[in-house]
N, C-alpha and C. Protein backbone atom coordinates (compact mmCIF):
# COMPACT_ATOMS: atom_id res chain seq x y z
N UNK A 1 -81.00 9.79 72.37
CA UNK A 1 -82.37 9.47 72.01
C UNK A 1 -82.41 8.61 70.74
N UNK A 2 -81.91 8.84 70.09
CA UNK A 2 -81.61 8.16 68.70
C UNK A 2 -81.27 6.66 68.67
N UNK A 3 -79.73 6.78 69.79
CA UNK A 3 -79.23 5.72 69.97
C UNK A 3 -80.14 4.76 70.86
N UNK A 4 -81.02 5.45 71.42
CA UNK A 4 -82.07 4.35 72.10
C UNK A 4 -82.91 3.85 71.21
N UNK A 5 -83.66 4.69 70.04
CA UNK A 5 -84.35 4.33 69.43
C UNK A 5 -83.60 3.40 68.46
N UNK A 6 -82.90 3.33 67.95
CA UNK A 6 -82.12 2.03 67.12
C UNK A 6 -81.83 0.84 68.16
N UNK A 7 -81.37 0.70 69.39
CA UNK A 7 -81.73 0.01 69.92
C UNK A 7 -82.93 -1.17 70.40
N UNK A 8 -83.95 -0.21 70.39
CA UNK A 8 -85.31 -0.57 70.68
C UNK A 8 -85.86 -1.22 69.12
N UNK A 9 -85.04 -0.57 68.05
CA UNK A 9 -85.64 -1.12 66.45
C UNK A 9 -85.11 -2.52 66.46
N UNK A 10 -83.41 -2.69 66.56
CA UNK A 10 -82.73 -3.86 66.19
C UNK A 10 -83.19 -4.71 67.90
N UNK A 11 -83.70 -4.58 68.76
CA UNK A 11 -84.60 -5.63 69.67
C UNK A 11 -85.58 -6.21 69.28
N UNK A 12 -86.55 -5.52 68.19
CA UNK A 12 -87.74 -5.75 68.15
C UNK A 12 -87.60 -6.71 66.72
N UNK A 13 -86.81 -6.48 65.62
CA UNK A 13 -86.29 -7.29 64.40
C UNK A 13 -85.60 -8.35 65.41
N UNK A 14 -84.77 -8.31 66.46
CA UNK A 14 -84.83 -10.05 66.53
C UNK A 14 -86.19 -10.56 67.40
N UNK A 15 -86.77 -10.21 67.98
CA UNK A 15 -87.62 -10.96 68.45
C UNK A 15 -88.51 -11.32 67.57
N UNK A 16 -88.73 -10.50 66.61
CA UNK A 16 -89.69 -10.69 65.58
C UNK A 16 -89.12 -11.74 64.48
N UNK A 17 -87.79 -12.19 64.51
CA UNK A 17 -86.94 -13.08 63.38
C UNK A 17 -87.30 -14.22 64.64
N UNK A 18 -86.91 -14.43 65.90
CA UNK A 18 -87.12 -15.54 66.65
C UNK A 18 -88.68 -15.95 66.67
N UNK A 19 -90.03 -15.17 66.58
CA UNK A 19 -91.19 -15.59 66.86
C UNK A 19 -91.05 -16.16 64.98
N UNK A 20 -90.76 -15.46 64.26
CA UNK A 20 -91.12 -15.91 62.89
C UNK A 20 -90.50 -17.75 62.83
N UNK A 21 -88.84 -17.50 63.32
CA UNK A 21 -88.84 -18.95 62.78
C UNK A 21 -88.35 -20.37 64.41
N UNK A 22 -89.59 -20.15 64.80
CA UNK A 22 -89.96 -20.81 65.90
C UNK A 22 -90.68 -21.88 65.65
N UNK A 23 -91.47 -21.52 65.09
CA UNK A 23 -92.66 -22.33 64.50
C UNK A 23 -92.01 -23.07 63.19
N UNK A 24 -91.71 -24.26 62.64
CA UNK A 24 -91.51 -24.59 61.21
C UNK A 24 -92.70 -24.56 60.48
N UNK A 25 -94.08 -24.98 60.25
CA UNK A 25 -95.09 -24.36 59.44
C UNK A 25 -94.89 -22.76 59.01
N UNK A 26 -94.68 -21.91 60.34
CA UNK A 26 -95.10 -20.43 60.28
C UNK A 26 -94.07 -20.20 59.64
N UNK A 27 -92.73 -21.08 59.40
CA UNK A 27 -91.41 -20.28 59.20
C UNK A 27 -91.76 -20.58 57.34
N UNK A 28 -91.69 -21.92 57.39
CA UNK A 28 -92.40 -22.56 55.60
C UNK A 28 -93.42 -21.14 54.75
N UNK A 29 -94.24 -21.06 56.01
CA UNK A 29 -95.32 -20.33 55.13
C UNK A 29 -94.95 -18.93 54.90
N UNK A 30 -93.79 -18.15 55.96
CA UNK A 30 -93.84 -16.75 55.51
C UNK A 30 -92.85 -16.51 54.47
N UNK A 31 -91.47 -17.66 54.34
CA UNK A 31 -90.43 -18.36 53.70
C UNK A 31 -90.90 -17.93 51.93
N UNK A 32 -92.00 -19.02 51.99
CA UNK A 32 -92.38 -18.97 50.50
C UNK A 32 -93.08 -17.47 50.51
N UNK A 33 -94.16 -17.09 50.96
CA UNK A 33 -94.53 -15.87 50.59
C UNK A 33 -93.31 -14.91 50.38
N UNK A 34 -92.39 -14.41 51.24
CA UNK A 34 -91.43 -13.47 50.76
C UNK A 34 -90.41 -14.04 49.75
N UNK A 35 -90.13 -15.47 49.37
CA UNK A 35 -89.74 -15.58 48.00
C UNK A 35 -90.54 -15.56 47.16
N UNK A 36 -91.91 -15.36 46.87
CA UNK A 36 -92.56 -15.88 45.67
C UNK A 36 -93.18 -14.06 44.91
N UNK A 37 -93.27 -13.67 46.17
CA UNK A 37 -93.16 -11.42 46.57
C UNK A 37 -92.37 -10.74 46.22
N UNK A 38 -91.02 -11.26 46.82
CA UNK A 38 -90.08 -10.27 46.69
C UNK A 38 -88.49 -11.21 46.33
N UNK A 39 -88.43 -12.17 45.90
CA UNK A 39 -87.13 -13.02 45.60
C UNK A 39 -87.19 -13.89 44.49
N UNK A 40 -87.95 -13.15 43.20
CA UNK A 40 -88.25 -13.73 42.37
C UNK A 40 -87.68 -13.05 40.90
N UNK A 41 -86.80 -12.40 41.41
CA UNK A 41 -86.29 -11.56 39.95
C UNK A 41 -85.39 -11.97 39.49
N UNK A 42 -84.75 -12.19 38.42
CA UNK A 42 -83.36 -13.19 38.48
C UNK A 42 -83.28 -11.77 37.12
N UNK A 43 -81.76 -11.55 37.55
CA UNK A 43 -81.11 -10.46 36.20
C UNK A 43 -80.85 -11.06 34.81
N UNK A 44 -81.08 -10.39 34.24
CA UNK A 44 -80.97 -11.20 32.32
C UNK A 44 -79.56 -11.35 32.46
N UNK A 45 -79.07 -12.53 31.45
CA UNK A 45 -77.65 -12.19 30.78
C UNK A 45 -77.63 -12.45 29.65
N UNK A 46 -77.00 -11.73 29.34
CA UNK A 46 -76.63 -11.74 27.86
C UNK A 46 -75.25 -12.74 27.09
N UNK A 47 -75.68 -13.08 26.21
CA UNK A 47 -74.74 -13.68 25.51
C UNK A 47 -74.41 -13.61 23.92
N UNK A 48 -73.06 -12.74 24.04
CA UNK A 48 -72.58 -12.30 22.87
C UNK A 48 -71.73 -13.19 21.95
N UNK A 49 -71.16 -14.22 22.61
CA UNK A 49 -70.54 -15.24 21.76
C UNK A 49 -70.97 -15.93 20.47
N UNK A 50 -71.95 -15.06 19.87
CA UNK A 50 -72.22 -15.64 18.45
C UNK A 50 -72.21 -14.60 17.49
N UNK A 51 -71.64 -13.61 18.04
CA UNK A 51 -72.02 -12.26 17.25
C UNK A 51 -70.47 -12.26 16.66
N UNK A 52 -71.01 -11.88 15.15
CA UNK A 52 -69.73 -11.61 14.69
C UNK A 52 -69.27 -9.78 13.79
N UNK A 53 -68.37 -9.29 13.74
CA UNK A 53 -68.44 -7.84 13.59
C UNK A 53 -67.55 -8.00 12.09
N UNK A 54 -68.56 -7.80 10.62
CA UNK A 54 -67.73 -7.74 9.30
C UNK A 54 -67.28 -6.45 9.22
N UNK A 55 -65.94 -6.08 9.51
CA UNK A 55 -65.58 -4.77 8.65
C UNK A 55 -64.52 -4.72 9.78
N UNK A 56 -64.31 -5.41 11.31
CA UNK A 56 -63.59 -4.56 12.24
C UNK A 56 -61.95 -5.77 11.41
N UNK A 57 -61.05 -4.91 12.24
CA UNK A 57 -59.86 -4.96 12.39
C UNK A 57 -59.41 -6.67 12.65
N UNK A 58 -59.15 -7.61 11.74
CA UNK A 58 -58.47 -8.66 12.82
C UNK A 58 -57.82 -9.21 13.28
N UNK A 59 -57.12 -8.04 13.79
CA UNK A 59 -56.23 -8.01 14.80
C UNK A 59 -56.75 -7.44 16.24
N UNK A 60 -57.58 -7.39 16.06
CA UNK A 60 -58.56 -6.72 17.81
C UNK A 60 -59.91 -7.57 17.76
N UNK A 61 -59.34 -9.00 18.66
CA UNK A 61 -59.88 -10.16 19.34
C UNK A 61 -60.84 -9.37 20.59
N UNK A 62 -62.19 -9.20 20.29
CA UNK A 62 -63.05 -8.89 21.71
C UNK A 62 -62.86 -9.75 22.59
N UNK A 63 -62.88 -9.73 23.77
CA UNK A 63 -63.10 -10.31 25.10
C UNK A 63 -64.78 -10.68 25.24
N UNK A 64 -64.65 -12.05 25.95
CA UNK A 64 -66.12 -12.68 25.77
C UNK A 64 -67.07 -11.78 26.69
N UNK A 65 -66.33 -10.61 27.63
CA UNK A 65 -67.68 -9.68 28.18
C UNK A 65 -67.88 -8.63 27.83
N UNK A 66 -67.16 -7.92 26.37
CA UNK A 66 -66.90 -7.09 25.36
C UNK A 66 -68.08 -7.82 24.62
N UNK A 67 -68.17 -8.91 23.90
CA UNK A 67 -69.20 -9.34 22.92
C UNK A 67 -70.83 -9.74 23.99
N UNK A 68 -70.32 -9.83 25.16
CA UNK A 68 -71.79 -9.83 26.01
C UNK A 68 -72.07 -8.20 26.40
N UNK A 69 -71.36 -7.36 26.08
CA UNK A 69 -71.77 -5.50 26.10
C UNK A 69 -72.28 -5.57 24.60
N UNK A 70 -71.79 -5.61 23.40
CA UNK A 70 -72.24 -5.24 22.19
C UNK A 70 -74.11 -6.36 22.53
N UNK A 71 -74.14 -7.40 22.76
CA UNK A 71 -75.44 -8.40 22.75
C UNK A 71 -76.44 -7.72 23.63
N UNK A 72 -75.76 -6.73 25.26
CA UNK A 72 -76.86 -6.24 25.81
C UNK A 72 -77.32 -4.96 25.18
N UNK A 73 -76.59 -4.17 24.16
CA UNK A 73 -76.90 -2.79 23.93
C UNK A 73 -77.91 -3.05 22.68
N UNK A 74 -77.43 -4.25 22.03
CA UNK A 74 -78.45 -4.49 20.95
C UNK A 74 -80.13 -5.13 21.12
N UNK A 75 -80.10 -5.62 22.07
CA UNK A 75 -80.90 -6.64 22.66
C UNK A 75 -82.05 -5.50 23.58
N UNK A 76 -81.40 -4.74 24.77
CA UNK A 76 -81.49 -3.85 25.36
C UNK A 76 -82.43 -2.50 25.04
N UNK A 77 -81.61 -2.04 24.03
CA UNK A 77 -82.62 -0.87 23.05
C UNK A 77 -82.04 0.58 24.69
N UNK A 78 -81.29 0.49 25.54
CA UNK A 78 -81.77 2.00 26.70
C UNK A 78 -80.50 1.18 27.46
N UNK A 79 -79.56 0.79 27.13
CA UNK A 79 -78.01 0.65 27.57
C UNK A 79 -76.65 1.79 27.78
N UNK A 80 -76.37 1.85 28.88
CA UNK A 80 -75.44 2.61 29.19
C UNK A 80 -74.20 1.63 29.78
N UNK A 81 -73.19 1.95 29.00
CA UNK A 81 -71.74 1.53 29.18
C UNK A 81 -70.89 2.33 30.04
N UNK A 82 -70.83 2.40 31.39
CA UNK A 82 -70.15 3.20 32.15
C UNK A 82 -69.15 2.71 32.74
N UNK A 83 -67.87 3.06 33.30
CA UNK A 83 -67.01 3.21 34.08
C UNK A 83 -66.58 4.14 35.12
């Protein structure tokens, strides 16, 4: 039953992807609406390459995505550094 019903879902997403871009107007117009809705977020980046640290060790050279972690935690204010 299940397996019919996923069947019957992924039939109906292509027919519904073929009626959408059939048409080039209809395809243009729903195109921009779901980028302008939902494909409009672009992720921050950060850039730490100007930051400099008085007091550390120098002999321990950060790595340029080590000084883009110290730029997002400062910048950020609610940063978590996980592994």
């Amino acid at each position: 039953e299940t397996m019919l019903a996923r069947e019957k879902q992924n039939m109906i997403k292509e027919k519904f992807k073929e009626w959408l871009f059939a048409e080039p107007e209809r395809r243009q117009k729903y195109v921009e609406y779901y980028n302008e809705t939902f494909n409009n977020i672009r992720l921050r980046e950060y850039d730490g390459s100007h930051l400099q640290f008085p007091g550390m060790n120098p002999a321990i050279e950060l790595k340029p995505h080590q000084k883009n972690a110290v730029a997002r935690i400062l910048l950020g204010g609610n940063t978590l550094l996980a592994h």
